[in-house]
PDB file of N, CA and C in Angstrom:
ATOM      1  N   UNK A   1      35.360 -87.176-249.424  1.00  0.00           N
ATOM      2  CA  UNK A   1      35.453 -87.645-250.791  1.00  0.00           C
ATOM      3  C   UNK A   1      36.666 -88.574-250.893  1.00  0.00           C
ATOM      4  N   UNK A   2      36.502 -89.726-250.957  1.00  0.00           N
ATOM      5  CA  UNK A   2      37.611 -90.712-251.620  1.00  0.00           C
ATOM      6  C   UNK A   2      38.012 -90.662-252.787  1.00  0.00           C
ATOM      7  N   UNK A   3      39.761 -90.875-253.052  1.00  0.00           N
ATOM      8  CA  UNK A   3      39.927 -91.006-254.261  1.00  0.00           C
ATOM      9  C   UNK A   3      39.935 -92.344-255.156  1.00  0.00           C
ATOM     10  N   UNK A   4      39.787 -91.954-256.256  1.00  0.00           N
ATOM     11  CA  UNK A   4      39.402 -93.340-257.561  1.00  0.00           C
ATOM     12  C   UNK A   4      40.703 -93.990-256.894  1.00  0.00           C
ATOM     13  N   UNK A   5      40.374 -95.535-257.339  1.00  0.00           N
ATOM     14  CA  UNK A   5      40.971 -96.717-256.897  1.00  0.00           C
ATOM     15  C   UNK A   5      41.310 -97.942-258.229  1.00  0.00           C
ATOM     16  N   UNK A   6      42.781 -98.088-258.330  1.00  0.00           N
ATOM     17  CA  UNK A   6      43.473 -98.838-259.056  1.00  0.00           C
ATOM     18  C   UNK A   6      42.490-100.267-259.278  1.00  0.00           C
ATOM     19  N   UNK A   7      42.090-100.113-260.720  1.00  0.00           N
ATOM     20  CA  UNK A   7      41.616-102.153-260.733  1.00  0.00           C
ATOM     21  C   UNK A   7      42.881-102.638-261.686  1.00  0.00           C
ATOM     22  N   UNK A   8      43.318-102.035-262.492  1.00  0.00           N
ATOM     23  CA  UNK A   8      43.938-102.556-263.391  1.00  0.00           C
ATOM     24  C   UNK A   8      45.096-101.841-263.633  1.00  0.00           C
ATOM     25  N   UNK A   9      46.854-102.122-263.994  1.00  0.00           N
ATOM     26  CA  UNK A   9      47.703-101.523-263.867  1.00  0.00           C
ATOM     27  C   UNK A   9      48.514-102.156-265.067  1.00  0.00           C
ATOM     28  N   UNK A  10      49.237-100.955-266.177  1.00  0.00           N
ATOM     29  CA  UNK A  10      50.339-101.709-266.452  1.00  0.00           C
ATOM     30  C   UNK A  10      51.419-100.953-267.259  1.00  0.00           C
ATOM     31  N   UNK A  11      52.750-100.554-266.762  1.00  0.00           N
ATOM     32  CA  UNK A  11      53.636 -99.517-266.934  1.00  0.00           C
ATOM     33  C   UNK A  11      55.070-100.620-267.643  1.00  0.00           C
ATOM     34  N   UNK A  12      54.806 -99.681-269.006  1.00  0.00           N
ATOM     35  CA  UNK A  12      56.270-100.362-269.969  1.00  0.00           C
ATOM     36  C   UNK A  12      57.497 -99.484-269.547  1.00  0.00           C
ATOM     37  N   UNK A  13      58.703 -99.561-269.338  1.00  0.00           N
ATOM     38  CA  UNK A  13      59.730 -99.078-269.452  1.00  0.00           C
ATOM     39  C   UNK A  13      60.618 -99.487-270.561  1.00  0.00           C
ATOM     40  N   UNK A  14      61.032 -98.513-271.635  1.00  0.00           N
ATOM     41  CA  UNK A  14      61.933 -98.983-273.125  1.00  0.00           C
ATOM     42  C   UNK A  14      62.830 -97.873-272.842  1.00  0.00           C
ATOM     43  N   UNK A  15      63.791 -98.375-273.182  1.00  0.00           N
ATOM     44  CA  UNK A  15      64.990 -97.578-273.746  1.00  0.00           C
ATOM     45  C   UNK A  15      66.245 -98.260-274.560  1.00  0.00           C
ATOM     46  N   UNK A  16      66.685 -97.228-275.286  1.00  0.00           N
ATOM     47  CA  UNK A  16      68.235 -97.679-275.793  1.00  0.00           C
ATOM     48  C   UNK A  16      69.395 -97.004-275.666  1.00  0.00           C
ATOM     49  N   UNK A  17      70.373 -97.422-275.514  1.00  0.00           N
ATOM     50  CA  UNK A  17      71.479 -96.239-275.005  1.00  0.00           C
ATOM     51  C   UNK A  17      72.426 -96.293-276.259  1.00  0.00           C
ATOM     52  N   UNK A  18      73.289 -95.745-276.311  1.00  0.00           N
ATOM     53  CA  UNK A  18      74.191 -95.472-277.625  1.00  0.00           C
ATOM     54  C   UNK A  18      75.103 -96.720-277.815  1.00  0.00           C
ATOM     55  N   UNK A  19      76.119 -97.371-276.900  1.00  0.00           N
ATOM     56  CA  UNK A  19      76.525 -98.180-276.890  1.00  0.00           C
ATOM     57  C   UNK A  19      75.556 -99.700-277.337  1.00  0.00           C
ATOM     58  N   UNK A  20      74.385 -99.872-277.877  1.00  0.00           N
ATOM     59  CA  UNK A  20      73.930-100.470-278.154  1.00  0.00           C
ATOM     60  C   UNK A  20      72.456-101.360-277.358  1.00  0.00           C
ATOM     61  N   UNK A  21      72.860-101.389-276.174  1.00  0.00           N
ATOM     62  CA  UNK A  21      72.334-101.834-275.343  1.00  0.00           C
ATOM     63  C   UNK A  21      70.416-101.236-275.123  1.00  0.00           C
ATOM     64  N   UNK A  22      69.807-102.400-275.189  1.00  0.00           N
ATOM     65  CA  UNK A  22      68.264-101.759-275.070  1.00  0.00           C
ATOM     66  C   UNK A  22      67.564-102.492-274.169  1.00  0.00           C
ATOM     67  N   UNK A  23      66.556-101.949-273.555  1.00  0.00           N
ATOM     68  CA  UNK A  23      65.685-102.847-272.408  1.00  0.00           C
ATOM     69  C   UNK A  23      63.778-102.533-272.483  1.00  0.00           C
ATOM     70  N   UNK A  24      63.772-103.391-272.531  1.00  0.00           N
ATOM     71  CA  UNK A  24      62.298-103.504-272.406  1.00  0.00           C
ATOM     72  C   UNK A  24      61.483-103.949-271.141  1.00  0.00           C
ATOM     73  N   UNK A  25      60.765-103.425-270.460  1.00  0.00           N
ATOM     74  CA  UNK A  25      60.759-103.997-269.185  1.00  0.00           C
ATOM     75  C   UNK A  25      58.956-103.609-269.310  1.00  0.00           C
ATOM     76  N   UNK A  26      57.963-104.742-268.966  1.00  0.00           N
ATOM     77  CA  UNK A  26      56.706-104.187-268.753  1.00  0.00           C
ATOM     78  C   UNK A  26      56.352-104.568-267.308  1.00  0.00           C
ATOM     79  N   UNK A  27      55.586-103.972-266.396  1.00  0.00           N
ATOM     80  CA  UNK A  27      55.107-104.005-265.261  1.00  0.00           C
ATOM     81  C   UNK A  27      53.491-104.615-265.387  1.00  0.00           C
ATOM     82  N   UNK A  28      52.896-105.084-264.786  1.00  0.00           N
ATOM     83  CA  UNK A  28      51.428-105.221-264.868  1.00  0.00           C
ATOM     84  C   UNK A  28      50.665-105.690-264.626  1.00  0.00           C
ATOM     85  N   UNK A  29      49.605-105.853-263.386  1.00  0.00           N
ATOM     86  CA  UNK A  29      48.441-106.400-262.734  1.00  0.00           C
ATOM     87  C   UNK A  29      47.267-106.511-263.228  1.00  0.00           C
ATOM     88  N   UNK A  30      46.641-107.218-263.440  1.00  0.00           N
ATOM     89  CA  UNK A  30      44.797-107.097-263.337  1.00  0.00           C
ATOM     90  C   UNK A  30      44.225-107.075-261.839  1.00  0.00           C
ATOM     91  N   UNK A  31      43.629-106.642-260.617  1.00  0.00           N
ATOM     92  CA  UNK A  31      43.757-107.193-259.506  1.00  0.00           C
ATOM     93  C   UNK A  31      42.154-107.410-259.548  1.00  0.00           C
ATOM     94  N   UNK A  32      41.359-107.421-260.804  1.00  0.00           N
ATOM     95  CA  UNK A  32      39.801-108.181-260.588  1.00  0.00           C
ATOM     96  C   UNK A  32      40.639-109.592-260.996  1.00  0.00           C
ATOM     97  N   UNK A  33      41.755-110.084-261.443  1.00  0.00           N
ATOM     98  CA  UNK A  33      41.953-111.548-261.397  1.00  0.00           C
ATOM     99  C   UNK A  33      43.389-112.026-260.580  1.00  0.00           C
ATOM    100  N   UNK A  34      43.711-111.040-259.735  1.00  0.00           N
ATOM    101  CA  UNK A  34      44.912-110.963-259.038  1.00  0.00           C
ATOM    102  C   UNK A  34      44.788-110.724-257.802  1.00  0.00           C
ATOM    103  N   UNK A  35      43.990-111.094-256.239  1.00  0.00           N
ATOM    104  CA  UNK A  35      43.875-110.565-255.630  1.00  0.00           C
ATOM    105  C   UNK A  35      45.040-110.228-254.376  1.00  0.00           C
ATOM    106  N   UNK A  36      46.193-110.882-254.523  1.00  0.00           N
ATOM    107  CA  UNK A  36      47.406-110.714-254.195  1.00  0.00           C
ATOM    108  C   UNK A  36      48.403-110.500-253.962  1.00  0.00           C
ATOM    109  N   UNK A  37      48.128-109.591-255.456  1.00  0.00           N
ATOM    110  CA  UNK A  37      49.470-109.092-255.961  1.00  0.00           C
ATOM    111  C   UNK A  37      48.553-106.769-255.704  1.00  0.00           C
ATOM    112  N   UNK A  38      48.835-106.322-255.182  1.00  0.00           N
ATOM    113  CA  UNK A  38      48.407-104.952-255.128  1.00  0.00           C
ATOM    114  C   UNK A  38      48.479-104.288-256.587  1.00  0.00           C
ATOM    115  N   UNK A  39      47.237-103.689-256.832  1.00  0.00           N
ATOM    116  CA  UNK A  39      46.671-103.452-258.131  1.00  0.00           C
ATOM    117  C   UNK A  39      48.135-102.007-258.422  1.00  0.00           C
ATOM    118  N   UNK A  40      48.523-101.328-257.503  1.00  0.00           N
ATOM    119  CA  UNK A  40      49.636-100.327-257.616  1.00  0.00           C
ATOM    120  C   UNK A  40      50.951-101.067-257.844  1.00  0.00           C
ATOM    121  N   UNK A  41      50.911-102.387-257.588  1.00  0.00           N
ATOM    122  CA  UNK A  41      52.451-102.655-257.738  1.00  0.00           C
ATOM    123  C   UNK A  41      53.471-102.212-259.079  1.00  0.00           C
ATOM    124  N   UNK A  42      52.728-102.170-259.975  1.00  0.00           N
ATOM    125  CA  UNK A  42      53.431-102.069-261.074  1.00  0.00           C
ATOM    126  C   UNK A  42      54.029-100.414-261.041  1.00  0.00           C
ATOM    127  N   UNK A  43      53.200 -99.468-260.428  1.00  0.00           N
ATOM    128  CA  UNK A  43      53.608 -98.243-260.636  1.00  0.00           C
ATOM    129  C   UNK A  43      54.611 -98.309-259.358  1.00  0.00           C
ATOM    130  N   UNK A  44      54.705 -98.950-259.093  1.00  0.00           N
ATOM    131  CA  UNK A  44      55.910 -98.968-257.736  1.00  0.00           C
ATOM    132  C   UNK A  44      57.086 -99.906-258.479  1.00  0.00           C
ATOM    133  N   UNK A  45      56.848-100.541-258.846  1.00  0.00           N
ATOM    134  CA  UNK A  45      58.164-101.522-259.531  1.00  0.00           C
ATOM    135  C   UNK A  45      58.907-100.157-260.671  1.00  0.00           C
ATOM    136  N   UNK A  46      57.605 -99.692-261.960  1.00  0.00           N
ATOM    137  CA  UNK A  46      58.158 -99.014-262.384  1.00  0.00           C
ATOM    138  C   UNK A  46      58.925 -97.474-261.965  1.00  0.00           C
ATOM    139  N   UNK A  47      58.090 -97.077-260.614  1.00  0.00           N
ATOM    140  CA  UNK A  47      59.368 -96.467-260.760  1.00  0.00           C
ATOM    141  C   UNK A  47      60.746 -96.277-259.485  1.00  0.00           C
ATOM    142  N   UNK A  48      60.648 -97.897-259.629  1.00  0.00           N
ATOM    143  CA  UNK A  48      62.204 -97.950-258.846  1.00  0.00           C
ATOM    144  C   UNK A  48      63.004 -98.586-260.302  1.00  0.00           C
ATOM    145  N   UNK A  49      62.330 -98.695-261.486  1.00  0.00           N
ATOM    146  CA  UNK A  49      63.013 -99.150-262.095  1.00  0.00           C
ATOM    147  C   UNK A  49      63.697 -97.671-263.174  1.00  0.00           C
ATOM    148  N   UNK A  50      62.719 -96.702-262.958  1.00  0.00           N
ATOM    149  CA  UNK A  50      63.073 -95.217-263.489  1.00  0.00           C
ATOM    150  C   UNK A  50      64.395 -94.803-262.661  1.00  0.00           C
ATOM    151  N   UNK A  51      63.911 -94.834-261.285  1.00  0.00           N
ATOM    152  CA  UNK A  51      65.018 -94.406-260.233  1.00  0.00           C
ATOM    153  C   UNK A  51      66.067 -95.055-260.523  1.00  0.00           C
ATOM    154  N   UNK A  52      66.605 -95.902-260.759  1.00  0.00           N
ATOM    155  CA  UNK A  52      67.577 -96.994-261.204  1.00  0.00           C
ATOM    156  C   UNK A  52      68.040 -96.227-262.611  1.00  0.00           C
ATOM    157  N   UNK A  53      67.563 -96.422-263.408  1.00  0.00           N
ATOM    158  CA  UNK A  53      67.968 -95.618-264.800  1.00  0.00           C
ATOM    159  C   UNK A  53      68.436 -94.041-264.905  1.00  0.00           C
ATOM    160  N   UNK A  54      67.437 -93.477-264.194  1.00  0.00           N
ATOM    161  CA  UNK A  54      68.173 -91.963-263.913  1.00  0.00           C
ATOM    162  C   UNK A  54      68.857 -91.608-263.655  1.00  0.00           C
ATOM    163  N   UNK A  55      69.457 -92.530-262.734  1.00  0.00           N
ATOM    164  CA  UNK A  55      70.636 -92.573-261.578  1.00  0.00           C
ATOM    165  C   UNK A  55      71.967 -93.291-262.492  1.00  0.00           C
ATOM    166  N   UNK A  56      71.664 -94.576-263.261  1.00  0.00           N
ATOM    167  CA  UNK A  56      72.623 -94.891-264.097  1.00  0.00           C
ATOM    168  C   UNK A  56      72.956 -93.961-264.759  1.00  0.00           C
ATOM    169  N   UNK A  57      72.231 -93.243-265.996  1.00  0.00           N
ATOM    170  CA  UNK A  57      72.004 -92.455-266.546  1.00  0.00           C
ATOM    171  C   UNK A  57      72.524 -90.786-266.488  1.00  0.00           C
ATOM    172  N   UNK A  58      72.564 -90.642-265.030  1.00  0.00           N
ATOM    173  CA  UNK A  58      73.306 -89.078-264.451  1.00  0.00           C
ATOM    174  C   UNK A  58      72.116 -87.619-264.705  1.00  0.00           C
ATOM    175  N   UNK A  59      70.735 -87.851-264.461  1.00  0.00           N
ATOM    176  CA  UNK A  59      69.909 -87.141-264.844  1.00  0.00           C
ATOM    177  C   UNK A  59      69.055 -87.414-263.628  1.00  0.00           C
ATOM    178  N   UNK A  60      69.014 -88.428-262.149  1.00  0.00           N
ATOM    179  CA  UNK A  60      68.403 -88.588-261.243  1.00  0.00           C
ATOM    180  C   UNK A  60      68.269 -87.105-260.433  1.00  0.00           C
ATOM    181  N   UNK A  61      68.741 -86.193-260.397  1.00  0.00           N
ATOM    182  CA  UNK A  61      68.497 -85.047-259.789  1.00  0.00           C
ATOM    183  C   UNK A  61      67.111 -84.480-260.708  1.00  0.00           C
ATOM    184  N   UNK A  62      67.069 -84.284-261.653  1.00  0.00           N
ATOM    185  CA  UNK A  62      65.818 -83.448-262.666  1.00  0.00           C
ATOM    186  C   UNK A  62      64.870 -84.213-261.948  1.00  0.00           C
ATOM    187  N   UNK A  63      64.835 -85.773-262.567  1.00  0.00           N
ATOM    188  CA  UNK A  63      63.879 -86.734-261.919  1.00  0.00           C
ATOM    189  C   UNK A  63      63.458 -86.479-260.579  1.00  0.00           C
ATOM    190  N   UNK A  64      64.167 -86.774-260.160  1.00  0.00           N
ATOM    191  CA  UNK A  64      63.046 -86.437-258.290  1.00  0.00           C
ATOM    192  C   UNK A  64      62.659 -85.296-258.507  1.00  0.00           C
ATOM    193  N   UNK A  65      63.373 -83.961-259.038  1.00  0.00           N
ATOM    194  CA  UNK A  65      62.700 -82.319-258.922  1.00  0.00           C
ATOM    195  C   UNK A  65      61.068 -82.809-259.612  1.00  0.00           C
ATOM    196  N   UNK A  66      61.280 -83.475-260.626  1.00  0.00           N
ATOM    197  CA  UNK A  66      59.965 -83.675-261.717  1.00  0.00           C
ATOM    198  C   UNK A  66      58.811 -84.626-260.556  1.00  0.00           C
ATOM    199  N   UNK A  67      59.054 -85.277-260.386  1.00  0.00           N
ATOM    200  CA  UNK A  67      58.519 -86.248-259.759  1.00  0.00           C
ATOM    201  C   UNK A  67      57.929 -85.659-258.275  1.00  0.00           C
ATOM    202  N   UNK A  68      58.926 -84.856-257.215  1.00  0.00           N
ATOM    203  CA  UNK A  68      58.540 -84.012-256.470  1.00  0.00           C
ATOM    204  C   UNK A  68      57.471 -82.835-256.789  1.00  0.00           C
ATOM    205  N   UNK A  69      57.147 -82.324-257.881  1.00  0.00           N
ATOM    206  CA  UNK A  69      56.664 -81.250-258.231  1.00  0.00           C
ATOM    207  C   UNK A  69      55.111 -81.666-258.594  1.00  0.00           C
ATOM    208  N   UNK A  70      55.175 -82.831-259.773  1.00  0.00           N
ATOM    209  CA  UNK A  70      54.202 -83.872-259.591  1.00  0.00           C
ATOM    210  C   UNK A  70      53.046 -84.414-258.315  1.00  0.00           C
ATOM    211  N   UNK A  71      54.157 -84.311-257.500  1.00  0.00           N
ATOM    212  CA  UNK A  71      52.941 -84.708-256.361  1.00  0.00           C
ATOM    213  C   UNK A  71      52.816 -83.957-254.962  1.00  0.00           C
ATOM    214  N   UNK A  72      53.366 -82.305-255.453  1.00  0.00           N
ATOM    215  CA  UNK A  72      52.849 -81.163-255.022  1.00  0.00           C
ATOM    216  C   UNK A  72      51.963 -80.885-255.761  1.00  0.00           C
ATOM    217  N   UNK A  73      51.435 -80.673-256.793  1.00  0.00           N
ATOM    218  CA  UNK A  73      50.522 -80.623-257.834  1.00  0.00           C
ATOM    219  C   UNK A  73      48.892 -81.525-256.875  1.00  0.00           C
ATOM    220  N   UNK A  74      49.306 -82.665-256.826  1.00  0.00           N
ATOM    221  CA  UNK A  74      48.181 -83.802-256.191  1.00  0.00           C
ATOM    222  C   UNK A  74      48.332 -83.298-254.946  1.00  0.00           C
ATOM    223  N   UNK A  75      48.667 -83.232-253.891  1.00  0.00           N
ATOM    224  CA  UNK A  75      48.787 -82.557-252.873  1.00  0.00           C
ATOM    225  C   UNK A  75      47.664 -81.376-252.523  1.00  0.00           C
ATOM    226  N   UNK A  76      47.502 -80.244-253.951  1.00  0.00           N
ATOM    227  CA  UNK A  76      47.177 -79.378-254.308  1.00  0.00           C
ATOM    228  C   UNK A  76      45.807 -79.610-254.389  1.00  0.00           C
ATOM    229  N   UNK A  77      45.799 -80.456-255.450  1.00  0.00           N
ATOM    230  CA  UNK A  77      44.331 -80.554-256.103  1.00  0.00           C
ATOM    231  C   UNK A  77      43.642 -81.091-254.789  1.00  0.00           C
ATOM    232  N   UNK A  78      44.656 -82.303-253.711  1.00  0.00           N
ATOM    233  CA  UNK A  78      43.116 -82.594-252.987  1.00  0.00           C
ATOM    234  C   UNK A  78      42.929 -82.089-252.092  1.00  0.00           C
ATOM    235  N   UNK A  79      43.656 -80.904-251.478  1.00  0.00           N
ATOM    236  CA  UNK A  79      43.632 -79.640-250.868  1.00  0.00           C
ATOM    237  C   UNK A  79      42.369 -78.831-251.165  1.00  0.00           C
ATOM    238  N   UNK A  80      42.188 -78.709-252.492  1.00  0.00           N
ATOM    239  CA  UNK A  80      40.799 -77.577-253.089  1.00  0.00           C
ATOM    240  C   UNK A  80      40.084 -78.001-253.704  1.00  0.00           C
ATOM    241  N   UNK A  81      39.993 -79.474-253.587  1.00  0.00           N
ATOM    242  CA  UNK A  81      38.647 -80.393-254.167  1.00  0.00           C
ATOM    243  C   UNK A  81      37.513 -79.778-252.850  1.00  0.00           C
ATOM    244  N   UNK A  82      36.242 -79.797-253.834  1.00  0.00           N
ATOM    245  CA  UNK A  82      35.147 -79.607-252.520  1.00  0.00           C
ATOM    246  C   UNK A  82      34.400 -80.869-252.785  1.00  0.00           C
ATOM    247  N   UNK A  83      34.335 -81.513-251.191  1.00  0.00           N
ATOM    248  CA  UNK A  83      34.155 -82.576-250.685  1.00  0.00           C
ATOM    249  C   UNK A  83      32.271 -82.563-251.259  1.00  0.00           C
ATOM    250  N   UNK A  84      32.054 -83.974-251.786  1.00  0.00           N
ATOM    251  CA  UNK A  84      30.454 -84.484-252.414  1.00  0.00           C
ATOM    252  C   UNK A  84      29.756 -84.905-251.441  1.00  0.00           C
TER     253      UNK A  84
END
């Protein structure tokens, strides 16, 4: 059984911090009109751009635990999927 496959991608990153400062950052492919650019890139840009913020931020330890746990979870599921 293969898993579903990225056609279309697109991940916003917003925040504001107290000192005033705010960022808006959007990520985002079509790859039925992009065949160049990898339909995942955006979830890879966004999250080196999370990793970057967490880490500014002083909360990058939770993050990887969250993020690690996340894809023990997927790990999981395609462990006890029964194959079609």
């Amino acid at each position: 059984m293969s898993d579903p496959r990225i056609t279309t991608c697109s991940v916003a990153v917003r925040y504001k911090a107290d000192d005033g400062y705010y960022s808006v950052v959007e990520f985002q492919v079509d790859h039925r009109r992009t065949k160049e650019i990898p339909p995942e890139r955006p979830f890879i840009n966004a999250i080196e751009e999370l990793a970057r913020l967490t880490a500014l931020f002083g909360f990058e330890e939770e993050a990887l635990k969250v993020f690690n746990e996340a894809r023990e979870r997927v790990f999981e599921w395609r462990k006890n999927r029964q194959p079609q």
